[in-house]
Protein backbone atom coordinates (compact mmCIF):
# COMPACT_ATOMS: atom_id res chain seq x y z
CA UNK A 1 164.76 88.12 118.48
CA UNK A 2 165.57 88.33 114.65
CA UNK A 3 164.01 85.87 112.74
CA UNK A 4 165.53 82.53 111.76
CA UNK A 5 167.32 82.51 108.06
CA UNK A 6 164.86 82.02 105.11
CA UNK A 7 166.13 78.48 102.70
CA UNK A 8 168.44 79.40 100.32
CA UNK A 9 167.54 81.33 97.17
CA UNK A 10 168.23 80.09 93.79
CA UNK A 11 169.23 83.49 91.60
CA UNK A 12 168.76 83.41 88.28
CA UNK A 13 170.00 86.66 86.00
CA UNK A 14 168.33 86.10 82.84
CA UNK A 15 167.98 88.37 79.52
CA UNK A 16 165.46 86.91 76.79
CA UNK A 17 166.15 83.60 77.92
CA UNK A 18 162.44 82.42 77.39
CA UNK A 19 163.64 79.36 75.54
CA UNK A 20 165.52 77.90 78.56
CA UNK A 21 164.24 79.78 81.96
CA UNK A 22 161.25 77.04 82.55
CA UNK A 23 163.25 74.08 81.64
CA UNK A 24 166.07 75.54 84.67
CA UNK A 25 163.50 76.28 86.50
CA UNK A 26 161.26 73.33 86.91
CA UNK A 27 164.85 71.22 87.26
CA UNK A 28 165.47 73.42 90.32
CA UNK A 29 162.14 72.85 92.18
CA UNK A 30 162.67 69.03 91.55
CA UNK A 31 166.05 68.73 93.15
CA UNK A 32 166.10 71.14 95.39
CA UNK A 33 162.73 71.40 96.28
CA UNK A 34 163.78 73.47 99.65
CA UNK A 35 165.03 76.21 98.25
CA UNK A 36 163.38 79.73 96.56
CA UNK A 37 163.71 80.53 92.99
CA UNK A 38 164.48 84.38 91.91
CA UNK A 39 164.79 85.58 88.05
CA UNK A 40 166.06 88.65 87.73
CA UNK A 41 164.47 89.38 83.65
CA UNK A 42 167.23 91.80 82.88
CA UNK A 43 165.85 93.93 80.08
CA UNK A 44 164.43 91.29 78.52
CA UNK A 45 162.35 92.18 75.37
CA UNK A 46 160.78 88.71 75.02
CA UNK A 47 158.56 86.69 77.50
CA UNK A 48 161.30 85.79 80.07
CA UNK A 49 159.06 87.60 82.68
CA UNK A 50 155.91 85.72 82.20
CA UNK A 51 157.10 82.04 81.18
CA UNK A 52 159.30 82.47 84.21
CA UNK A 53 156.47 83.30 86.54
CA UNK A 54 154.40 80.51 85.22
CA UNK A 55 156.77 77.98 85.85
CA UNK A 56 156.70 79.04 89.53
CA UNK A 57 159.75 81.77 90.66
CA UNK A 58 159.65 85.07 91.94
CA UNK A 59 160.70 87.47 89.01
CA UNK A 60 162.06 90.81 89.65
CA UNK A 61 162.61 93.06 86.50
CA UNK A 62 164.92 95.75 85.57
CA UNK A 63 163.89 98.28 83.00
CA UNK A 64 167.75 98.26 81.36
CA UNK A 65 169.82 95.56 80.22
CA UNK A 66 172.55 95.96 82.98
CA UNK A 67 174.33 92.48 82.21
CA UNK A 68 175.13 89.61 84.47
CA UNK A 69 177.02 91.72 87.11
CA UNK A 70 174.02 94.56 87.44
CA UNK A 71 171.53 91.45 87.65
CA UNK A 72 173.00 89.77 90.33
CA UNK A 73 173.01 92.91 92.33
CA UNK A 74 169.66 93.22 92.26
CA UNK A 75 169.33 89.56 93.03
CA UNK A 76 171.51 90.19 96.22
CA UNK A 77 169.68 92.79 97.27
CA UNK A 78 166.58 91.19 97.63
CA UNK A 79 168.44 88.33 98.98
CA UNK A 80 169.42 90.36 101.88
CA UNK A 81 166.42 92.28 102.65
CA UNK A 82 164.50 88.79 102.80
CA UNK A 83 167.07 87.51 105.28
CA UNK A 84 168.47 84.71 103.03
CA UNK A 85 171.04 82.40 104.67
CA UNK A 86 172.54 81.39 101.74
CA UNK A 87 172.16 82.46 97.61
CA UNK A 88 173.56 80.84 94.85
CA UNK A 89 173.73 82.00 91.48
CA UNK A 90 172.23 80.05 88.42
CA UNK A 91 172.67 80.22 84.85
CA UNK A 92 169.68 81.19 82.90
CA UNK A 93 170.53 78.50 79.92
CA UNK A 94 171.07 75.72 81.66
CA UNK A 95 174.45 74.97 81.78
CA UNK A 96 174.64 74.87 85.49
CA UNK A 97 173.29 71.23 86.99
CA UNK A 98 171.32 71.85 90.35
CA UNK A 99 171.96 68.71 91.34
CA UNK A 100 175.18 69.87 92.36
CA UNK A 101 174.31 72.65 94.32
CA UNK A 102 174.29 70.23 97.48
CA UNK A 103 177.90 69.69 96.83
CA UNK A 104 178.59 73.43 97.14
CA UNK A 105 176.48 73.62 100.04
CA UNK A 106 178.36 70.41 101.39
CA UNK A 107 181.51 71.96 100.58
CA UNK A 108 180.39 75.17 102.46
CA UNK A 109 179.36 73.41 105.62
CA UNK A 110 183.10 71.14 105.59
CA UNK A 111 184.84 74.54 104.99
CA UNK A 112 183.20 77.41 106.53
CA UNK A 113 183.82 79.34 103.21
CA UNK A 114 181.89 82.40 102.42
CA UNK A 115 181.91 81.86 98.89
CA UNK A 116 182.29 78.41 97.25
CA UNK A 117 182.78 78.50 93.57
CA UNK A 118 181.31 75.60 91.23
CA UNK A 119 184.33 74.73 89.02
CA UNK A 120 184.57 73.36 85.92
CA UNK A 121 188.18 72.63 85.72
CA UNK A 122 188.81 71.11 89.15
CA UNK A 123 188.74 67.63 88.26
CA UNK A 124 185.26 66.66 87.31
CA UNK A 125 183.59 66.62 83.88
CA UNK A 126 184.38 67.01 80.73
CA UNK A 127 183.84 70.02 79.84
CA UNK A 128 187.07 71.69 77.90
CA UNK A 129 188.58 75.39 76.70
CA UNK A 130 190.92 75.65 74.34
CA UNK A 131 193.43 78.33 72.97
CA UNK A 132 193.66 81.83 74.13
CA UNK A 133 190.50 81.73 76.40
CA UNK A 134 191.95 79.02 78.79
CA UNK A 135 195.00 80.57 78.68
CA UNK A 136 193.83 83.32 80.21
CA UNK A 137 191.28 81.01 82.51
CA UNK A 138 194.62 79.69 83.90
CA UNK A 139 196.11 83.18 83.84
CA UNK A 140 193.47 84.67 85.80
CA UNK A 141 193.13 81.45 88.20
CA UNK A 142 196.83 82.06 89.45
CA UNK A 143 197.21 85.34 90.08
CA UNK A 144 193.71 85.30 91.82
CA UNK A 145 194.58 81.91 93.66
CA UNK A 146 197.31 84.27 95.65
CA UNK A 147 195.07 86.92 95.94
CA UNK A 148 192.62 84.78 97.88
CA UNK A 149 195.06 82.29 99.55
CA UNK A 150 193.04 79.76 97.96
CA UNK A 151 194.28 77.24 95.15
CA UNK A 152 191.60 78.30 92.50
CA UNK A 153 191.43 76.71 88.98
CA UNK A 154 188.05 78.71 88.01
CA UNK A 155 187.52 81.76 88.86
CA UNK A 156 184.95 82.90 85.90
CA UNK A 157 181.98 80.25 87.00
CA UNK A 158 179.28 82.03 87.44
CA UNK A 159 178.19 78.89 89.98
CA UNK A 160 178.74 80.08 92.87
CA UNK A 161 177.48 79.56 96.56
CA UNK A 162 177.38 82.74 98.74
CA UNK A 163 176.35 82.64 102.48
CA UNK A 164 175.01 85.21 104.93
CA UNK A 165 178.59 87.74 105.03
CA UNK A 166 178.98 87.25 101.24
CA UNK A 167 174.99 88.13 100.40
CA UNK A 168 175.34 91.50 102.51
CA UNK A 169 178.98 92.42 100.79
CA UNK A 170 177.44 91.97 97.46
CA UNK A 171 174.71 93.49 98.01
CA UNK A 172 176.03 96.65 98.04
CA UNK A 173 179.54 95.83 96.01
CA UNK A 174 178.83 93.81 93.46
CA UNK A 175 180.49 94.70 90.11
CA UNK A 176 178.13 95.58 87.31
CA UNK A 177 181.68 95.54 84.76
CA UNK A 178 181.97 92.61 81.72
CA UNK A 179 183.56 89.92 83.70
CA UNK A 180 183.78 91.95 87.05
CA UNK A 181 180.86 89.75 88.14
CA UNK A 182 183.94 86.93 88.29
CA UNK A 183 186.79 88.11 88.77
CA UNK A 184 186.79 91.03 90.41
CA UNK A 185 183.93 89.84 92.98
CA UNK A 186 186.29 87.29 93.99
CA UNK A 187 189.01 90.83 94.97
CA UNK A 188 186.52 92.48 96.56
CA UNK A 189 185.59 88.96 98.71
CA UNK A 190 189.03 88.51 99.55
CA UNK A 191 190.26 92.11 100.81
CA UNK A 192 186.95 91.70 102.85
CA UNK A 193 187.97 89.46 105.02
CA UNK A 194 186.25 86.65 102.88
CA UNK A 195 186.90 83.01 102.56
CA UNK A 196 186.84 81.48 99.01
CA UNK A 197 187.08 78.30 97.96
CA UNK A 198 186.04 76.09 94.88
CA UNK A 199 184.72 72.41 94.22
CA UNK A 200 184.49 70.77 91.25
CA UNK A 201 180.89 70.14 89.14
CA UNK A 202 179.97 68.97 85.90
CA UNK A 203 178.85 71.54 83.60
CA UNK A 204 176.72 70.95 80.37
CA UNK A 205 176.04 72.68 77.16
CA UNK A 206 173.90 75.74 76.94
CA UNK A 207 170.62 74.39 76.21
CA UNK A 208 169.99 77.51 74.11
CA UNK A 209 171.20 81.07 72.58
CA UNK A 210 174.79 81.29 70.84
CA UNK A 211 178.32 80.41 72.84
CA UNK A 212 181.28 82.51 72.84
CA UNK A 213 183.77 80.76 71.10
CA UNK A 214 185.94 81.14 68.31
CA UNK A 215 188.82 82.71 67.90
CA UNK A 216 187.90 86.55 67.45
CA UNK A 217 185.61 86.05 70.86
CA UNK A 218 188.63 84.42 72.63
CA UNK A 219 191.27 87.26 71.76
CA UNK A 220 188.36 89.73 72.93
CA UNK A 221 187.69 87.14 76.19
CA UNK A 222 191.64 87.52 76.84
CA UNK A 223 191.65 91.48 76.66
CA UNK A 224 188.64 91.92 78.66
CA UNK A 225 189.46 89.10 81.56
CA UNK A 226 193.08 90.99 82.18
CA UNK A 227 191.65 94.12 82.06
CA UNK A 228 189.35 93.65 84.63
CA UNK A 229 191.95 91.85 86.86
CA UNK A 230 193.94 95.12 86.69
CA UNK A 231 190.84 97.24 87.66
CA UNK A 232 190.11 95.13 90.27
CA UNK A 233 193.61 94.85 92.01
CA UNK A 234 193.90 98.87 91.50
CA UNK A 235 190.42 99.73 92.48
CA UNK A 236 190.72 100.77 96.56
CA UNK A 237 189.00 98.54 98.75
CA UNK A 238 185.43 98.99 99.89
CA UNK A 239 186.31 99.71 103.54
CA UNK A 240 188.63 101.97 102.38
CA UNK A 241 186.41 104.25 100.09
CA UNK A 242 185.51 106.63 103.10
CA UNK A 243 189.33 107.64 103.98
């Protein structure tokens, strides 16, 4: 008999993020006490590594700065050699709340969905884009809303619930690209026979490091978040790769 699932795992992608990463963590073992903590230090030059294994988590560490999409690879790799039921990912600077990871899970459990995205713009919070980045946020959130069969108002959280199905596809999948991690994981979901769906969360301000705003960073944000849509809907599908 296989053994029974491990608790979910908590992944964290983090790169120099010493300022934050105990803070996120120690906030994570208080509310959800049940489930396992991973930081995956990616590059980091700093003491991400060591503050985060003194505050309690499993740390795995890659040797190059292979940004979020590269981390969270890694992260869902272990995830699915350990036998994880369920993994959700985790900013690194404290923007995501854990406390609302048992909505996501409760959200997963009414739904079925294999992959449940936190979302910032679904009628809870406060939290606010302006100009040409939530342009393209509401760009991107239609055409991938048909692409999933899913109404979808934020499809570049990175707070996002994964279960057993989702895990093993990324795994293996998982784009490494500047906002493939997003938006194109939520493609590759889809034409996998996945089921996506969204709930909404509050999200907070970065508790530390520098955010991407302005208007130079926006027009950039714009470019790069249609570019990868068009990779992604031209790119062949992963069953498909062997014909």
């Amino acid at each position: 008999m296989p053994p029974a699932p491990a608790p979910l795992l908590a992944i964290i992608p983090a790169w120099n993020e010493e300022q934050t990463i105990s803070a996120v963590i120690a906030e994570l073992h208080e509310k959800t006490p049940w489930a396992d903590v991973l930081v995956v230090s990616d590059g980091s030059t700093d003491a991400t590594s060591a503050v985060a294994r003194a505050a309690g988590a499993e740390v795995l560490e890659l040797p190059l700065n292979l940004g979020v999409g590269g981390a969270m690879r890694a992260g869902y790799k272990y995830a699915a050699r350990r036998g994880y039921a369920a993994a959700v990912q985790v900013d690194a600077d404290g923007q995501h709340n854990p406390g609302e990871i048992e909505r996501l899970l409760a959200t997963q459990a009414e739904t079925g969905a294999n992959l449940v995205i936190g979302a910032r713009f679904a009628g809870t919070g406060s939290y606010e884009a302006r100009g040409p980045r939530r342009w393209a946020m509401r760009a991107l959130a239609a055409s991938l809303s048909r692409v999933t069969h899913a109404r979808l108002t934020d499809v570049t959280s990175g707070f996002k619930l994964s279960d057993r199905q989702a895990i093993e596809l990324f795994a293996e999948n998982y784009p490494a690209e500047y906002l493939g991690d997003t938006v194109e994981a939520l493609v590759i979901a889809s034409r996998s026979g996945l089921t996506v769906t969204q709930v909404g969360v509050e999200m907070r301000q970065r508790a530390g490091g520098t955010p991407s705003h302005g208007p130079i960073k926006s027009a950039v944000f714009l470019a790069r978040a249609v570019l990868a849509l068009v990779v992604a809907l031209t790119r062949p599908s992963a069953d498909r790769k062997g014909d």
